[in-house]
C-alpha atoms as a PDB file:
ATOM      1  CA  UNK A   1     -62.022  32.398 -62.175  1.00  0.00           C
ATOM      2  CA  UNK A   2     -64.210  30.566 -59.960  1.00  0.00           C
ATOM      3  CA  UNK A   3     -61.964  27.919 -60.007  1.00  0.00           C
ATOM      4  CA  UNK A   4     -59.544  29.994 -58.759  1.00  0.00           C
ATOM      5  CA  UNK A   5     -61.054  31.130 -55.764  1.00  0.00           C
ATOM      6  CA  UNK A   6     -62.493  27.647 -54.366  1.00  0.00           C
ATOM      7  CA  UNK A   7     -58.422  26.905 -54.755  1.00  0.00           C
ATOM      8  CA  UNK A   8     -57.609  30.189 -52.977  1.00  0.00           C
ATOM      9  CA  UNK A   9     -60.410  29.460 -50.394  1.00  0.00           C
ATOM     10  CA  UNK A  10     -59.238  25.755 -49.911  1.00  0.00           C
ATOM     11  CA  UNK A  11     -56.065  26.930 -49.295  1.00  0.00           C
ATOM     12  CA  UNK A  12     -56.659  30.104 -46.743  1.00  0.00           C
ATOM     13  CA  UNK A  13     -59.582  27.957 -44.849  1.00  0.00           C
ATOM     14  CA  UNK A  14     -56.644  25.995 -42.744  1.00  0.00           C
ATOM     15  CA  UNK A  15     -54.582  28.971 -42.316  1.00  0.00           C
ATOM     16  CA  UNK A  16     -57.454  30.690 -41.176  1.00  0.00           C
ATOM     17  CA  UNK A  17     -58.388  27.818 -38.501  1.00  0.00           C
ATOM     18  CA  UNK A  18     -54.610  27.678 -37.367  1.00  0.00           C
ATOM     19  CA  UNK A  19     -54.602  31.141 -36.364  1.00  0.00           C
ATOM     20  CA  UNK A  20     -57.486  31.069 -34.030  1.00  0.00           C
ATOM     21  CA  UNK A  21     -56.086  28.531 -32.082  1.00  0.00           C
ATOM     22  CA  UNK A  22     -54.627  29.569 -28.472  1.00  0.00           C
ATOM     23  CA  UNK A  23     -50.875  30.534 -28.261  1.00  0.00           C
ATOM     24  CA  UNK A  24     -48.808  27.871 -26.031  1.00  0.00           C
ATOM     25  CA  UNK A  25     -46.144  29.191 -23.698  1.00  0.00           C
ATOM     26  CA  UNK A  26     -43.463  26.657 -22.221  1.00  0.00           C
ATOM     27  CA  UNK A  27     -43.175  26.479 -18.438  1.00  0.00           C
ATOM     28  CA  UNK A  28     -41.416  23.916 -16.296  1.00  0.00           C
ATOM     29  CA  UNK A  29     -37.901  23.455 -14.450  1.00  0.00           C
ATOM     30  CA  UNK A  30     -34.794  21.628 -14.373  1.00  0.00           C
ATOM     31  CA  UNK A  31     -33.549  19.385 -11.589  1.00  0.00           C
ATOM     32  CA  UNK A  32     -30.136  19.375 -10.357  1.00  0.00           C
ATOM     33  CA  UNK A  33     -29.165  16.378  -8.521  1.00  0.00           C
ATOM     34  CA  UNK A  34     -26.132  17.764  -6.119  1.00  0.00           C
ATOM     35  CA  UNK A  35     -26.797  14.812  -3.809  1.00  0.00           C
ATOM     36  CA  UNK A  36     -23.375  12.932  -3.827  1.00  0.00           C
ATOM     37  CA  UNK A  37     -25.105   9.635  -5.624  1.00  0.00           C
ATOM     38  CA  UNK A  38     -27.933   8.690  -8.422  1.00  0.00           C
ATOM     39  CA  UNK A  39     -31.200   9.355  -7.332  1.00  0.00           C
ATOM     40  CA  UNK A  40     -34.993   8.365  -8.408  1.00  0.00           C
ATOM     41  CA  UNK A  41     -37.003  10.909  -8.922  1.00  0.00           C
ATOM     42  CA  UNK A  42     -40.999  10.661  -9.409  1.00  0.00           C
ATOM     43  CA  UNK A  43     -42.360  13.973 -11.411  1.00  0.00           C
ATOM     44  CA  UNK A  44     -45.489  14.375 -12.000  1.00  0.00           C
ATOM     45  CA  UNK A  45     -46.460  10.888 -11.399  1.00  0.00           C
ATOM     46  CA  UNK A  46     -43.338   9.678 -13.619  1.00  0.00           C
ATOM     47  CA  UNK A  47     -40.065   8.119 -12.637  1.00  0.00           C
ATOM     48  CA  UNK A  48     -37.045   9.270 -13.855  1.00  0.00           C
ATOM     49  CA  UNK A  49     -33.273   8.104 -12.827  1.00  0.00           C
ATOM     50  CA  UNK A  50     -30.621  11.461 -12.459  1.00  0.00           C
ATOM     51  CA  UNK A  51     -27.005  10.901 -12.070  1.00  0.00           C
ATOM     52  CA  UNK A  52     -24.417  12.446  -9.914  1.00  0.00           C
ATOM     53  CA  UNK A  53     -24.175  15.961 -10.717  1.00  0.00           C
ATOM     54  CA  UNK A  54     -27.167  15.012 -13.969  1.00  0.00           C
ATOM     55  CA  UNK A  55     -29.649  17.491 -14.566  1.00  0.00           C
ATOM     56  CA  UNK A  56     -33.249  16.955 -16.063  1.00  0.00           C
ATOM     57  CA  UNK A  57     -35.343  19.913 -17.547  1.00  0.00           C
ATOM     58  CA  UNK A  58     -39.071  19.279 -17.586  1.00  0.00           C
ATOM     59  CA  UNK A  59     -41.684  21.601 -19.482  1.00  0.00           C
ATOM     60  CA  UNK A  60     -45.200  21.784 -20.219  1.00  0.00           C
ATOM     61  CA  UNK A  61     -47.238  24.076 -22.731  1.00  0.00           C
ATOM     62  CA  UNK A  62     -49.685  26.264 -21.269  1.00  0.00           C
ATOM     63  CA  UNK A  63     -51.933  28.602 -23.534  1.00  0.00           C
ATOM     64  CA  UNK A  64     -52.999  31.731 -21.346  1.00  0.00           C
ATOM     65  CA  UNK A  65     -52.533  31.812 -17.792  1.00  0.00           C
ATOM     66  CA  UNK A  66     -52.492  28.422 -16.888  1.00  0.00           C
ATOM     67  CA  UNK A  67     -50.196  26.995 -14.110  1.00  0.00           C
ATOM     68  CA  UNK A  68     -49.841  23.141 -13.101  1.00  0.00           C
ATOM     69  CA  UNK A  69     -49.003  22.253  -9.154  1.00  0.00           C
ATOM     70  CA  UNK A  70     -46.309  19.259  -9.639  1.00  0.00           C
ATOM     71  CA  UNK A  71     -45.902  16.807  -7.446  1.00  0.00           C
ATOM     72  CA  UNK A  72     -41.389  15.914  -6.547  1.00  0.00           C
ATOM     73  CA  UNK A  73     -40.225  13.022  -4.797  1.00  0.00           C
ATOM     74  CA  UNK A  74     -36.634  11.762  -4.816  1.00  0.00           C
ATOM     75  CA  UNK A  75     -34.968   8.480  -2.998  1.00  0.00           C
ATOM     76  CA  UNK A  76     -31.157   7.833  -3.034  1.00  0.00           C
ATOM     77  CA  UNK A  77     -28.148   6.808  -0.953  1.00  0.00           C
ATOM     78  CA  UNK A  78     -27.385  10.175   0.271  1.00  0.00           C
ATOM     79  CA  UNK A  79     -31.592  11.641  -0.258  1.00  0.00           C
ATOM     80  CA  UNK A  80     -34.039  10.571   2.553  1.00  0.00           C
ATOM     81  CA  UNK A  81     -37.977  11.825   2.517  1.00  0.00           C
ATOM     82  CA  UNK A  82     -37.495  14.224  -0.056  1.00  0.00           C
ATOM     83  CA  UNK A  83     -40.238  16.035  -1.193  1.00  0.00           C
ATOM     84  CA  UNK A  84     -41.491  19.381  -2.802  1.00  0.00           C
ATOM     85  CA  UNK A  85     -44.762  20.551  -4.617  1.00  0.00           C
ATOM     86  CA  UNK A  86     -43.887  23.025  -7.915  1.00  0.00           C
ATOM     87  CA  UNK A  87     -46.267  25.144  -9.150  1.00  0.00           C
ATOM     88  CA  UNK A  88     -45.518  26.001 -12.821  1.00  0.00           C
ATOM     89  CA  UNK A  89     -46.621  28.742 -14.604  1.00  0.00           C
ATOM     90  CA  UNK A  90     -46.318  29.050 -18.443  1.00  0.00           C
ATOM     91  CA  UNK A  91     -44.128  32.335 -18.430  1.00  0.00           C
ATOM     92  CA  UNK A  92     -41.679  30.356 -21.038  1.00  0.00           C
ATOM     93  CA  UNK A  93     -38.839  30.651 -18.215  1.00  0.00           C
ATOM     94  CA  UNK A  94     -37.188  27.471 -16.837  1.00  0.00           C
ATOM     95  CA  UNK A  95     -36.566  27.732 -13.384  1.00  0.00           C
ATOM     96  CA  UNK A  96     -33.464  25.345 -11.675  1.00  0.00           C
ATOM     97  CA  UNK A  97     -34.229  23.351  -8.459  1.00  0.00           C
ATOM     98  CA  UNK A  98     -31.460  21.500  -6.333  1.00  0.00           C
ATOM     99  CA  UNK A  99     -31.788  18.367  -4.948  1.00  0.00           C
ATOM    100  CA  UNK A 100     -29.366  18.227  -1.984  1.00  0.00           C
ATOM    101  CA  UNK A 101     -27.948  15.328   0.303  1.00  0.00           C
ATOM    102  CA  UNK A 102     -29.878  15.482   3.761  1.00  0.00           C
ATOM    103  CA  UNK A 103     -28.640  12.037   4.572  1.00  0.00           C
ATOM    104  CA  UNK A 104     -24.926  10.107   5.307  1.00  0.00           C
ATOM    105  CA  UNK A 105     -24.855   6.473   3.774  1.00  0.00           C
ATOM    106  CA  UNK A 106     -23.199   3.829   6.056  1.00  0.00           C
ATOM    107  CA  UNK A 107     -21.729   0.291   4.100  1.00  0.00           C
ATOM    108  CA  UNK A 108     -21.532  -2.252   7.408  1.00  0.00           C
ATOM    109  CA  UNK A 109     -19.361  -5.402   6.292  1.00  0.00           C
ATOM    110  CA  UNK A 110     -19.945  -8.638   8.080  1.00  0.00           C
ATOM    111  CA  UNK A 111     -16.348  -9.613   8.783  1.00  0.00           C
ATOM    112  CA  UNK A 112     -17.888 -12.198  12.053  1.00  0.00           C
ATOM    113  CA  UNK A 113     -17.492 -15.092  10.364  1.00  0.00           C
ATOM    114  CA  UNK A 114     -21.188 -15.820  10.170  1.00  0.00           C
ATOM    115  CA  UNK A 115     -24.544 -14.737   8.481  1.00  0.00           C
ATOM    116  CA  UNK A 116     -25.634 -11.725   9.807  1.00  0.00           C
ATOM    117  CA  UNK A 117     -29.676 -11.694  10.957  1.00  0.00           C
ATOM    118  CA  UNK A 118     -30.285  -8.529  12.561  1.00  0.00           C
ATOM    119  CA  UNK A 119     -28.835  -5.136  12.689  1.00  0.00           C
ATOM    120  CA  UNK A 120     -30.138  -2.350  14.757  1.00  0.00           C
ATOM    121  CA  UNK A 121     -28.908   0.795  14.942  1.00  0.00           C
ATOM    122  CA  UNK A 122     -30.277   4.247  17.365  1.00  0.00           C
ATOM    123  CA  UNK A 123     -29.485   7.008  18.412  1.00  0.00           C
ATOM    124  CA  UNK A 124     -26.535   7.135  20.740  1.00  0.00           C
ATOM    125  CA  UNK A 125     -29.059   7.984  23.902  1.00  0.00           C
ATOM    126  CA  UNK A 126     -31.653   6.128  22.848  1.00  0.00           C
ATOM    127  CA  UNK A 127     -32.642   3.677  26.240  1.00  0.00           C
ATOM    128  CA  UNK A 128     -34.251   0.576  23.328  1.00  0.00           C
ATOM    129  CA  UNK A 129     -32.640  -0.538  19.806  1.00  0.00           C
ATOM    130  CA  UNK A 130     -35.385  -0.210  18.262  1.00  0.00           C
ATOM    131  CA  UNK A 131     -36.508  -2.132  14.815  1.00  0.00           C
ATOM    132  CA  UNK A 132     -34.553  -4.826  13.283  1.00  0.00           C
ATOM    133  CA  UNK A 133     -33.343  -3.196   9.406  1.00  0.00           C
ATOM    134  CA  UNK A 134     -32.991  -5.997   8.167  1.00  0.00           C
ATOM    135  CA  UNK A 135     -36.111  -7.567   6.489  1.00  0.00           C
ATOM    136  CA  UNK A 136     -37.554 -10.438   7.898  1.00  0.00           C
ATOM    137  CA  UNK A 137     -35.563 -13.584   6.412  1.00  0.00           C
ATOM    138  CA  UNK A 138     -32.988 -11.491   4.719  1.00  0.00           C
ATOM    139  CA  UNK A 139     -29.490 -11.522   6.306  1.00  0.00           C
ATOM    140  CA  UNK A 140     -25.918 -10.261   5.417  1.00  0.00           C
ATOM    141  CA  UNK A 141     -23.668 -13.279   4.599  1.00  0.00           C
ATOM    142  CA  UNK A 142     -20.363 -13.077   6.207  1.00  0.00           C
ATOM    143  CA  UNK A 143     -17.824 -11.249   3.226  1.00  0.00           C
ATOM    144  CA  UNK A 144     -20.775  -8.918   2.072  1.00  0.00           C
ATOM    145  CA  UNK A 145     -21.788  -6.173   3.027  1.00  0.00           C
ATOM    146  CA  UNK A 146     -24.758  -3.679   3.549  1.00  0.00           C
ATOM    147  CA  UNK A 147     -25.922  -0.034   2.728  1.00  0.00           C
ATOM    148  CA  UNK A 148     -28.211   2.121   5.230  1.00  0.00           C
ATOM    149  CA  UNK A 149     -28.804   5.705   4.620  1.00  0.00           C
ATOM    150  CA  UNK A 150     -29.486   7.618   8.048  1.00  0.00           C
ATOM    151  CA  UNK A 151     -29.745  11.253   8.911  1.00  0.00           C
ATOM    152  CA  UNK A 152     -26.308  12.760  10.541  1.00  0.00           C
ATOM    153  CA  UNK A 153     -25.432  12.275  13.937  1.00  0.00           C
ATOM    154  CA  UNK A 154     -24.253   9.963  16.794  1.00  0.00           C
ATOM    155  CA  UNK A 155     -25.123   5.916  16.722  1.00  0.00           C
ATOM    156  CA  UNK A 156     -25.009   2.737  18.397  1.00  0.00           C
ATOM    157  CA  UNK A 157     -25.038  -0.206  16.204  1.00  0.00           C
ATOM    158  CA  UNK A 158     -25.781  -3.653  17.198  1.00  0.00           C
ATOM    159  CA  UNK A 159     -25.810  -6.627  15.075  1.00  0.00           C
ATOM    160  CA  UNK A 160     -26.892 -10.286  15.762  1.00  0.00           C
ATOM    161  CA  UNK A 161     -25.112 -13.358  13.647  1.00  0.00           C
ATOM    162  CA  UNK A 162     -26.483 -16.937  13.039  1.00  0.00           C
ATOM    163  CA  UNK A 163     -25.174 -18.021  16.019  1.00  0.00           C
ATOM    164  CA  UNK A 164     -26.644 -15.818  18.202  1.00  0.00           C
ATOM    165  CA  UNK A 165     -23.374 -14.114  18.874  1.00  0.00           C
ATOM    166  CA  UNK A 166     -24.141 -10.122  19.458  1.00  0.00           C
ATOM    167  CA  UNK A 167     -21.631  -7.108  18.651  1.00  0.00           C
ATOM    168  CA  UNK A 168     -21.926  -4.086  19.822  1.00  0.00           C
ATOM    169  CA  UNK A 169     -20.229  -0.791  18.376  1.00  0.00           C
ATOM    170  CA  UNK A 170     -20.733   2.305  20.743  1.00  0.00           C
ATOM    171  CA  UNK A 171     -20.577   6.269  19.550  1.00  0.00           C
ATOM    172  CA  UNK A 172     -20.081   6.012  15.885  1.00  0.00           C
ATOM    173  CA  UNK A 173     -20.176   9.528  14.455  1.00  0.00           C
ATOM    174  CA  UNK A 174     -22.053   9.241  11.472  1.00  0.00           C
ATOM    175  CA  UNK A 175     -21.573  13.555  10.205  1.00  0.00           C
ATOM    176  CA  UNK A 176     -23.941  15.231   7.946  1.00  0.00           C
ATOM    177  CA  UNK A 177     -22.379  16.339   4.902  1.00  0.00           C
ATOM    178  CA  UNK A 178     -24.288  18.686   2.105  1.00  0.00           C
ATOM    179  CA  UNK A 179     -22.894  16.538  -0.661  1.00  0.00           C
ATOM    180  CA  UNK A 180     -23.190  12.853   1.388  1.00  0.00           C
ATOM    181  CA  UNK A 181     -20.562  10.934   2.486  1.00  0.00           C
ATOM    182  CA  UNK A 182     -20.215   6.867   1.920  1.00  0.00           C
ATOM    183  CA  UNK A 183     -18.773   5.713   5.755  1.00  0.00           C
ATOM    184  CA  UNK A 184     -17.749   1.825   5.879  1.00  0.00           C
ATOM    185  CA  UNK A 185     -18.014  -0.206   9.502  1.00  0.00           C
ATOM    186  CA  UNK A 186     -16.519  -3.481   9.669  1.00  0.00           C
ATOM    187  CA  UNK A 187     -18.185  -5.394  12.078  1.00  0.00           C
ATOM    188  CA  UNK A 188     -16.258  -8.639  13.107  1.00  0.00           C
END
């Protein structure tokens, strides 16, 4: 009989421990990348890549009322600066969170015959150029070509080749779209 009981206590004394443990709700949210192109995004400290039209759901357990402040960033070709803080609570619902295109992407192809060494682009009434884009050392080899992702709007562009030779383009209407939009310049 005894016997019976140290079983029967060996057995409940786990149970008994599991039950007095806090209950966990899930919280979190799912991205939505509507952006046009892949994007980067950094949750919570961790990066993750998300396809066009991709969608990532991220949770947490909370026990009680707990709540976590989360930290979004994304980068892309059609994504510029974005960033949001999320505060979580663990309610067990999974809200859904867009990430949008706030940016046009431009491809310039060096059709001059030459290395490209600068390229400078502003702001259509903008009195100075401004910073060189490219890098210092790093140039566009005649045949290739180039990616910039700008805000909407009007732009000069100038570039500068190996041999010193300038071109100019004046006005180029560069539109905002909600999804992004891929425009290609030939510069030669």
């Amino acid at each position: 009989m005894r016997m019976k009981l140290l079983t029967l206590a060996i057995i409940a004394l786990p149970l008994l421990f599991l039950a007095c443990e806090e209950p966990t709700t899930e919280g979190g949210f799912m991205l939505h990348n509507t952006s046009g192109a892949p994007i980067n995004v950094t949750v919570d400290g961790e990066n993750h890549d998300l396809d066009i039209d991709g969608t990532k759901t991220f949770s947490w357990d909370f026990t009680d009322d707990e709540d976590k402040d989360v930290e979004i960033t994304a980068t892309g070709m059609f994504v510029l600066d974005y960033s949001a803080s999320e505060l979580v609570w663990g309610t067990g619902e999974i809200d859904t969170r867009e990430i949008r295109a706030n940016a046009t992407c431009v491809r310039f192809i060096n059709a001059t015959g030459a290395d490209i060494v600068e390229v400078y682009i502003s702001a259509y009434n903008a009195t100075t150029w401004g910073s060189n884009f490219l890098t210092s050392g790093a140039t566009i080899a005649n045949g290739a070509h180039e990616d910039y992702s700008i805000e909407g709007g009007s732009y000069d562009l100038r570039v500068v080749d190996s041999n010193d030779q300038g071109y100019t383009l004046s006005w180029l209407d560069l539109p905002w779209f909600n999804n992004g939009v891929l425009q290609e310049i030939t510069v030669e």
